[in-house]
Protein backbone atom coordinates (compact mmCIF):
# COMPACT_ATOMS: atom_id res chain seq x y z
CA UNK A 1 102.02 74.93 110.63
CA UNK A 2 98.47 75.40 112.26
CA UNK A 3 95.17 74.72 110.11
CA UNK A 4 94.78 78.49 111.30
CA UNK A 5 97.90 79.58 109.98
CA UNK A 6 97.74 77.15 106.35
CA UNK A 7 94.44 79.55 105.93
CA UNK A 8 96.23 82.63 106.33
CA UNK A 9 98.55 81.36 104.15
CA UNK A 10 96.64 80.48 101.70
CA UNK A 11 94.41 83.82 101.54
CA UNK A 12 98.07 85.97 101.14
CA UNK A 13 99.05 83.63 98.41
CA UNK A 14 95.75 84.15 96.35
CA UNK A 15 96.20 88.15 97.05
CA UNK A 16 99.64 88.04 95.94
CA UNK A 17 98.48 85.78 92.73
CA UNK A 18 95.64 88.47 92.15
CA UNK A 19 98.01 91.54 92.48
CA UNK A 20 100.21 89.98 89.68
CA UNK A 21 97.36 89.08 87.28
CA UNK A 22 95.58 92.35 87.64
CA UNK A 23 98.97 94.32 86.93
CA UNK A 24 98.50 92.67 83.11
CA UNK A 25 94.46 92.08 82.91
CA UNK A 26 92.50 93.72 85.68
CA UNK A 27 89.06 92.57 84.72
CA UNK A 28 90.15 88.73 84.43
CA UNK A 29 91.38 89.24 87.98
CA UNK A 30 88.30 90.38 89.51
CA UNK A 31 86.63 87.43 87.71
CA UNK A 32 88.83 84.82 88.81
CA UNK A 33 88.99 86.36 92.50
CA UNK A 34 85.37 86.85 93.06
CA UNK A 35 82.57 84.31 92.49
CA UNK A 36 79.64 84.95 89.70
CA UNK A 37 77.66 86.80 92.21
CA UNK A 38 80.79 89.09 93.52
CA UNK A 39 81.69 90.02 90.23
CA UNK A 40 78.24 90.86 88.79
CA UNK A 41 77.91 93.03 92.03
CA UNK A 42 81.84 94.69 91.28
CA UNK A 43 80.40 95.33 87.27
CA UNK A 44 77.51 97.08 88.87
CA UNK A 45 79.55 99.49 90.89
CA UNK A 46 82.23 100.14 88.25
CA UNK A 47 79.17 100.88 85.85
CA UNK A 48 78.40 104.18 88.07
CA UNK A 49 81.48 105.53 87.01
CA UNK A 50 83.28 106.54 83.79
CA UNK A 51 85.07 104.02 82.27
CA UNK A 52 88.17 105.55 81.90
CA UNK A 53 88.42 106.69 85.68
CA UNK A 54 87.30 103.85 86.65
CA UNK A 55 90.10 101.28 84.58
CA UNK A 56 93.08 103.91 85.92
CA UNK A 57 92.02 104.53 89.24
CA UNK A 58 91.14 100.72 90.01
CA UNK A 59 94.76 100.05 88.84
CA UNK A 60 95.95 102.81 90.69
CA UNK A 61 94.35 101.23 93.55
CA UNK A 62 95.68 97.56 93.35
CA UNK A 63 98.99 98.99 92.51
CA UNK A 64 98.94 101.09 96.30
CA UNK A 65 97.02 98.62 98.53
CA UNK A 66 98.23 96.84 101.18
CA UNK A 67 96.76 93.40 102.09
CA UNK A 68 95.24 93.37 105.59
CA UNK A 69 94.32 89.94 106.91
CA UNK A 70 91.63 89.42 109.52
CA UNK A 71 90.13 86.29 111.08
CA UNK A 72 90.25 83.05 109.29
CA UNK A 73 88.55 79.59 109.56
CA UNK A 74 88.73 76.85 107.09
CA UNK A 75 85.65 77.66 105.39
CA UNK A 76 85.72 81.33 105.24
CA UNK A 77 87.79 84.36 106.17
CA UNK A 78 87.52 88.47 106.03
CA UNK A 79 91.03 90.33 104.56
CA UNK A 80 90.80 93.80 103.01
CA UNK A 81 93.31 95.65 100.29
CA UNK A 82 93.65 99.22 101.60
CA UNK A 83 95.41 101.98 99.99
CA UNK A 84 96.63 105.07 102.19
CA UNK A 85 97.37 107.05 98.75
CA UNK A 86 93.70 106.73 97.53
CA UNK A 87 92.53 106.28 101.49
CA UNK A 88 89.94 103.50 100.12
CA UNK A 89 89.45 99.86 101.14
CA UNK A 90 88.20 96.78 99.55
CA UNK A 91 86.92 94.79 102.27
CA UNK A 92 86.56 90.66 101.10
CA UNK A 93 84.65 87.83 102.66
CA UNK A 94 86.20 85.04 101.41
CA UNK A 95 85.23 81.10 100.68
CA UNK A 96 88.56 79.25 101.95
CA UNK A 97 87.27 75.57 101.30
CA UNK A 98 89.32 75.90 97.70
CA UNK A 99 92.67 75.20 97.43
CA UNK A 100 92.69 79.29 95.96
CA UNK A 101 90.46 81.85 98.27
CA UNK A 102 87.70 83.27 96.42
CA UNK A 103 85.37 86.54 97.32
CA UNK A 104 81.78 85.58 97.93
CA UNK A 105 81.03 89.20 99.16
CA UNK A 106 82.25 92.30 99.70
CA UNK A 107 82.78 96.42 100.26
CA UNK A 108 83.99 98.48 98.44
CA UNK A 109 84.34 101.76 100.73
CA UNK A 110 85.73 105.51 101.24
CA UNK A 111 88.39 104.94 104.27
CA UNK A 112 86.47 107.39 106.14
CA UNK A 113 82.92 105.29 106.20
CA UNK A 114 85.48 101.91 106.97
CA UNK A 115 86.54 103.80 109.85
CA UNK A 116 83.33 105.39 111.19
CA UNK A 117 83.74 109.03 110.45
CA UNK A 118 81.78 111.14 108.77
CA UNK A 119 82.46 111.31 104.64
CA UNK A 120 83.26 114.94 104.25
CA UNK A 121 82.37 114.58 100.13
CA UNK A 122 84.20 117.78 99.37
CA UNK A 123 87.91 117.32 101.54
CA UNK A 124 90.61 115.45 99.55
CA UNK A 125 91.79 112.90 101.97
CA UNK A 126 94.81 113.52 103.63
CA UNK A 127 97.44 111.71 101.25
CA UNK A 128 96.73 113.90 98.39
CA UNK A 129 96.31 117.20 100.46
CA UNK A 130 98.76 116.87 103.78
CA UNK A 131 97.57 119.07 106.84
CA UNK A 132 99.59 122.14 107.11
CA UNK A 133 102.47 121.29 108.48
CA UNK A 134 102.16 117.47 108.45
CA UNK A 135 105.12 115.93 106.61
CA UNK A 136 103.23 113.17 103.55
CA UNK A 137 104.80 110.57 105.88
CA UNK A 138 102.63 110.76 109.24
CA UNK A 139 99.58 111.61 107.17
CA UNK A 140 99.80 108.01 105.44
CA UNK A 141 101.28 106.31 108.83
CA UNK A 142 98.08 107.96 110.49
CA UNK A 143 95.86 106.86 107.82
CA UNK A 144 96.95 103.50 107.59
CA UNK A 145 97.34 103.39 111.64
CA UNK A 146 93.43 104.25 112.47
CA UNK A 147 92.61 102.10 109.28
CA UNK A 148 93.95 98.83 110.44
CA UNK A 149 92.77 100.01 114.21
CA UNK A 150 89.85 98.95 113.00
CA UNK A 151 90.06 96.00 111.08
CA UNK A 152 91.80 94.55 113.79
CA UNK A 153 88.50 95.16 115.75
CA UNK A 154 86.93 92.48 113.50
CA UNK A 155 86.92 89.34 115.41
CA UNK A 156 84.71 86.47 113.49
CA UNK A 157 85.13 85.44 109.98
CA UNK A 158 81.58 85.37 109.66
CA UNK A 159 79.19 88.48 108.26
CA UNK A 160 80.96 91.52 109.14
CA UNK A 161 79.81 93.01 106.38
CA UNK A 162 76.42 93.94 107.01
CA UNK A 163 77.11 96.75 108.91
CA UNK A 164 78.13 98.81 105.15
CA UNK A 165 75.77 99.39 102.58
CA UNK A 166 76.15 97.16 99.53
CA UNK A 167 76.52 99.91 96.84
CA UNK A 168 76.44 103.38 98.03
CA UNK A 169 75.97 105.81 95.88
CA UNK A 170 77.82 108.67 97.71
CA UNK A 171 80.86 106.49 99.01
CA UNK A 172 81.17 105.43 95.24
CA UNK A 173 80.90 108.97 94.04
CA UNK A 174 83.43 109.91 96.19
CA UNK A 175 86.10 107.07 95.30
CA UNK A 176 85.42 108.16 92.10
CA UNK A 177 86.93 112.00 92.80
CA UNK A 178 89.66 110.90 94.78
CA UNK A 179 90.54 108.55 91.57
CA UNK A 180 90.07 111.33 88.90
CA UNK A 181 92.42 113.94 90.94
CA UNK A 182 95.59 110.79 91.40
CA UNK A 183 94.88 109.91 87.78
CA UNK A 184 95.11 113.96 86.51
CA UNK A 185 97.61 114.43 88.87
CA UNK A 186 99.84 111.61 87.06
CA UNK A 187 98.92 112.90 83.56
CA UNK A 188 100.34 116.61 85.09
CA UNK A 189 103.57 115.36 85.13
CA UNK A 190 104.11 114.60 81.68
CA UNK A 191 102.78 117.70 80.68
CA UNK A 192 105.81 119.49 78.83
CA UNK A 193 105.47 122.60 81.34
CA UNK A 194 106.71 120.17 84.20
CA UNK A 195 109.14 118.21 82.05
CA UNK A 196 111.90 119.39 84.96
CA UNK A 197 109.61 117.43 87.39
CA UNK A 198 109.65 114.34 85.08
CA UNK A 199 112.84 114.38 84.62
CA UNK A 200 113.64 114.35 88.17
CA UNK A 201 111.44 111.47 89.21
CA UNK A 202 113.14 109.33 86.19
CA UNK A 203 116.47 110.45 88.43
CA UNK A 204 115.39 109.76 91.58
CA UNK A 205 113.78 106.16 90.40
CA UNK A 206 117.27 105.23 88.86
CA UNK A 207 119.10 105.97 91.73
CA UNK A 208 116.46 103.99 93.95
CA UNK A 209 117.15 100.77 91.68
CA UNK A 210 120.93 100.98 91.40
CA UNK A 211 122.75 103.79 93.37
CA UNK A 212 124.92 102.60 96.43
CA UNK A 213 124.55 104.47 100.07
CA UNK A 214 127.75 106.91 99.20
CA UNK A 215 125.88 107.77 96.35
CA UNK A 216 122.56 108.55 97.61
CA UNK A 217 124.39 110.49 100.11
CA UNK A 218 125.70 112.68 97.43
CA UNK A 219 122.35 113.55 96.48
CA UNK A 220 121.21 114.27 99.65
CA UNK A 221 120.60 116.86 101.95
CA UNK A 222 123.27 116.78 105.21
CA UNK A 223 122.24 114.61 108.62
CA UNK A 224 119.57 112.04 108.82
CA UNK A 225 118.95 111.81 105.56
CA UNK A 226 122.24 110.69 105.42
CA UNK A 227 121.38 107.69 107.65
CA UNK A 228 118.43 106.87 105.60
CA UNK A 229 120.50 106.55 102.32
CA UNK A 230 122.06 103.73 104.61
CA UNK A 231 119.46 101.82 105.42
CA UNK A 232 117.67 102.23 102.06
CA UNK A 233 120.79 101.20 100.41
CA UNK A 234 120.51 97.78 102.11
CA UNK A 235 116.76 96.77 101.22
CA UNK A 236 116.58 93.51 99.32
CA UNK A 237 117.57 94.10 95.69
CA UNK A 238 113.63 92.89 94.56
CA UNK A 239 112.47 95.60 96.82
CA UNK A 240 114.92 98.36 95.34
CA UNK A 241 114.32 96.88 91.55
CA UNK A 242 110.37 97.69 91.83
CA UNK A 243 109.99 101.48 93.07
CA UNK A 244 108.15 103.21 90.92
CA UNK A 245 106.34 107.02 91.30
CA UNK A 246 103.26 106.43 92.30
CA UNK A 247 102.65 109.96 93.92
CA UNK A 248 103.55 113.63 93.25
CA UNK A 249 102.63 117.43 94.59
CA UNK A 250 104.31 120.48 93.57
CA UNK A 251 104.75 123.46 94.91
CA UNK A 252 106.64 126.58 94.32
CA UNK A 253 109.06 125.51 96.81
CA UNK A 254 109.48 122.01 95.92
CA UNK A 255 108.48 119.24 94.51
CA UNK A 256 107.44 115.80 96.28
CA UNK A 257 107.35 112.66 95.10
CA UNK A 258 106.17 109.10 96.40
CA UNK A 259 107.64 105.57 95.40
CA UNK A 260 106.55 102.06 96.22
CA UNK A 261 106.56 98.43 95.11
CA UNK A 262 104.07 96.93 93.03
CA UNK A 263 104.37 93.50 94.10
CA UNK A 264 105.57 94.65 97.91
CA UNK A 265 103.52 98.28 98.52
CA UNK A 266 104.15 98.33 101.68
CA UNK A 267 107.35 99.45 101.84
CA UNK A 268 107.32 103.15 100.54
CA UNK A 269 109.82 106.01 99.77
CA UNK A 270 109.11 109.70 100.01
CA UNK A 271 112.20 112.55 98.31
CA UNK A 272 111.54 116.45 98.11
CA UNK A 273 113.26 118.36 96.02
CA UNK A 274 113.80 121.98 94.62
CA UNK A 275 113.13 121.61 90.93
CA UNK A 276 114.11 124.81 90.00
CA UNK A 277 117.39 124.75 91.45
CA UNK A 278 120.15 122.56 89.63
CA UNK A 279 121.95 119.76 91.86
CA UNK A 280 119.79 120.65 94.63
CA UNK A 281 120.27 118.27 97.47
CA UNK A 282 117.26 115.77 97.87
CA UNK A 283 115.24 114.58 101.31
CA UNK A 284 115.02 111.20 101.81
CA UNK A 285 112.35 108.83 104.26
CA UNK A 286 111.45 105.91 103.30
CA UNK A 287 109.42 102.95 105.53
CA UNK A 288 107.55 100.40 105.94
CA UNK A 289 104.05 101.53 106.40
CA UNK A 290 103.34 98.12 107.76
CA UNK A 291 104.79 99.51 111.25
CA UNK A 292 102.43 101.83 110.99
CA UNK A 293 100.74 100.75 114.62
CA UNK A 294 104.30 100.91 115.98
CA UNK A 295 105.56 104.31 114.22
CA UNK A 296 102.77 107.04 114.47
CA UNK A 297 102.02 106.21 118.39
CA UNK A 298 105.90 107.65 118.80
CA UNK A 299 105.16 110.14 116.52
CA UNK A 300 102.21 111.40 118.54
CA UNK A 301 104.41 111.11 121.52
CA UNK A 302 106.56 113.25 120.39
CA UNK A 303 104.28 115.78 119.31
CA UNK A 304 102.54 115.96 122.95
CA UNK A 305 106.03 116.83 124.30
CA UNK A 306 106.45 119.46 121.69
CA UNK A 307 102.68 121.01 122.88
CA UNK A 308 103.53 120.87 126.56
């Protein structure tokens, strides 16, 4: 193994080592991930917001990102934690000279600013309100495709930071919003008038820890979906153990609902259902949004045929 590739390494081990410890005490995570400075500076921003959107919606956060790792030396390194759902990244400079990688500095940004659009600060971003027509599953492929674009773009280890403001207002204001709606939107469900929904996702989550392929293709809907009960069937039992709703829309047509891994978020399942309708046959896609840069090019592809 490389010096190059021990650093790399190293900063997915500490990620992985924050993940877990923020799942049980988020603000001892942030301290032991950032230094003094970095974590006075992450106080400060979580002060502009209300405590209790803050708490959920930072969880919310760790629980959906996905690590991104950029260039790395032996003394310092840039990696990010993004998450498609919330469209928000946490972009880290890191001190590698410890045996555990620790944040001297970072940003803390709307995906949009990351990316070098402009913030619209009144459109939901496009995980939690889909283009018409555009299935849940491009829209966080795209997302997560034109996010790590990007990153990849970043090519030294040193300052690439000071392009983003330290603490901006609006970008935090914003993050906050997109936090309140996913937080409301997971209180919705247990609301007693959508106890059906509930009820469902409980289903659907037991069935994505324990049911075999010829039973998830009882549950689901006739031809592909059939194929993807196959290859869903045979993920890694860890993988299957740790789905858990972390996203849901309703409509009068259907419901939808979102699954990932905690401790492995990049691997994510998407099922549609008619509530209202008793054994209603289920969709099924699930991926790996990690192939992201592979996936939505083809998916683009295909759409340009479909416009010709």
């Amino acid at each position: 193994m490389t010096a190059e590739q021990k650093t790399i390494q190293q900063t997915i081990t500490s990620a992985a080592a924050f993940r877990t410890l923020a799942m049980k005490d988020q603000a001892a995570a942030f301290k032991k991930l950032m230094t003094p400075g970095a974590f006075a500076a992450w106080q400060k921003i979580l002060a502009q917001m209300d405590s209790r959107t803050g708490a959920m919606g930072v969880a919310d956060f760790i629980n959906t990102a996905v690590l991104l790792v950029g260039p790395q030396t032996s003394d310092e390194g840039v990696c990010a934690l993004y998450s498609p759902f919330q469209d928000v990244i946490l972009l880290l400079q890191t001190d590698n000279a410890e045996s555990f990688s620790q944040v001297e500095n970072f940003r803390f940004l709307p995906g949009a600013v990351f990316r070098g659009e402009k913030l619209n600060a009144d459109a939901a971003p496009a995980s939690l309100l889909p283009a018409e027509n555009q299935p849940l599953t491009i829209a966080l492929m795209q997302l997560f495709f034109e996010t790590e674009k990007v990153f990849n773009q970043i090519t030294s280890a040193s300052a690439p930071l000071a392009k983003y403001p330290a603490a901006d207002t609006a970008g935090i204001r914003y993050i906050e919003k997109v936090m309140d709606t996913r937080n409301r939107c997971a209180l919705t469900i247990l609301k007693e008038e959508h106890q059906a929904s509930l009820f469902l996702a409980l289903t659907i989550r037991t069935c994505m820890k324990r049911a075999t392929a010829e039973d998830l293709k009882q549950k689901l809907q006739p031809g592909a979906y059939q194929e993807q009960a196959e290859s869903f069937a045979a993920l890694p039992a860890e993988i299957r153990e740790g789905m858990e709703l972390c996203h849901w829309l309703t409509s009068p047509e259907r419901d939808l609902y979102a699954f990932m891994n905690k401790l492995f978020p990049r691997f994510i399942a998407i099922v549609t259902a008619d509530v209202k309708e008793e054994n209603a046959k289920w969709t099924l896609e699930w991926f790996d949004i990690a192939n992201a840069k592979e996936l939505y090019p083809l998916y683009e592809k295909e759409l340009a045929k479909q416009r010709k």
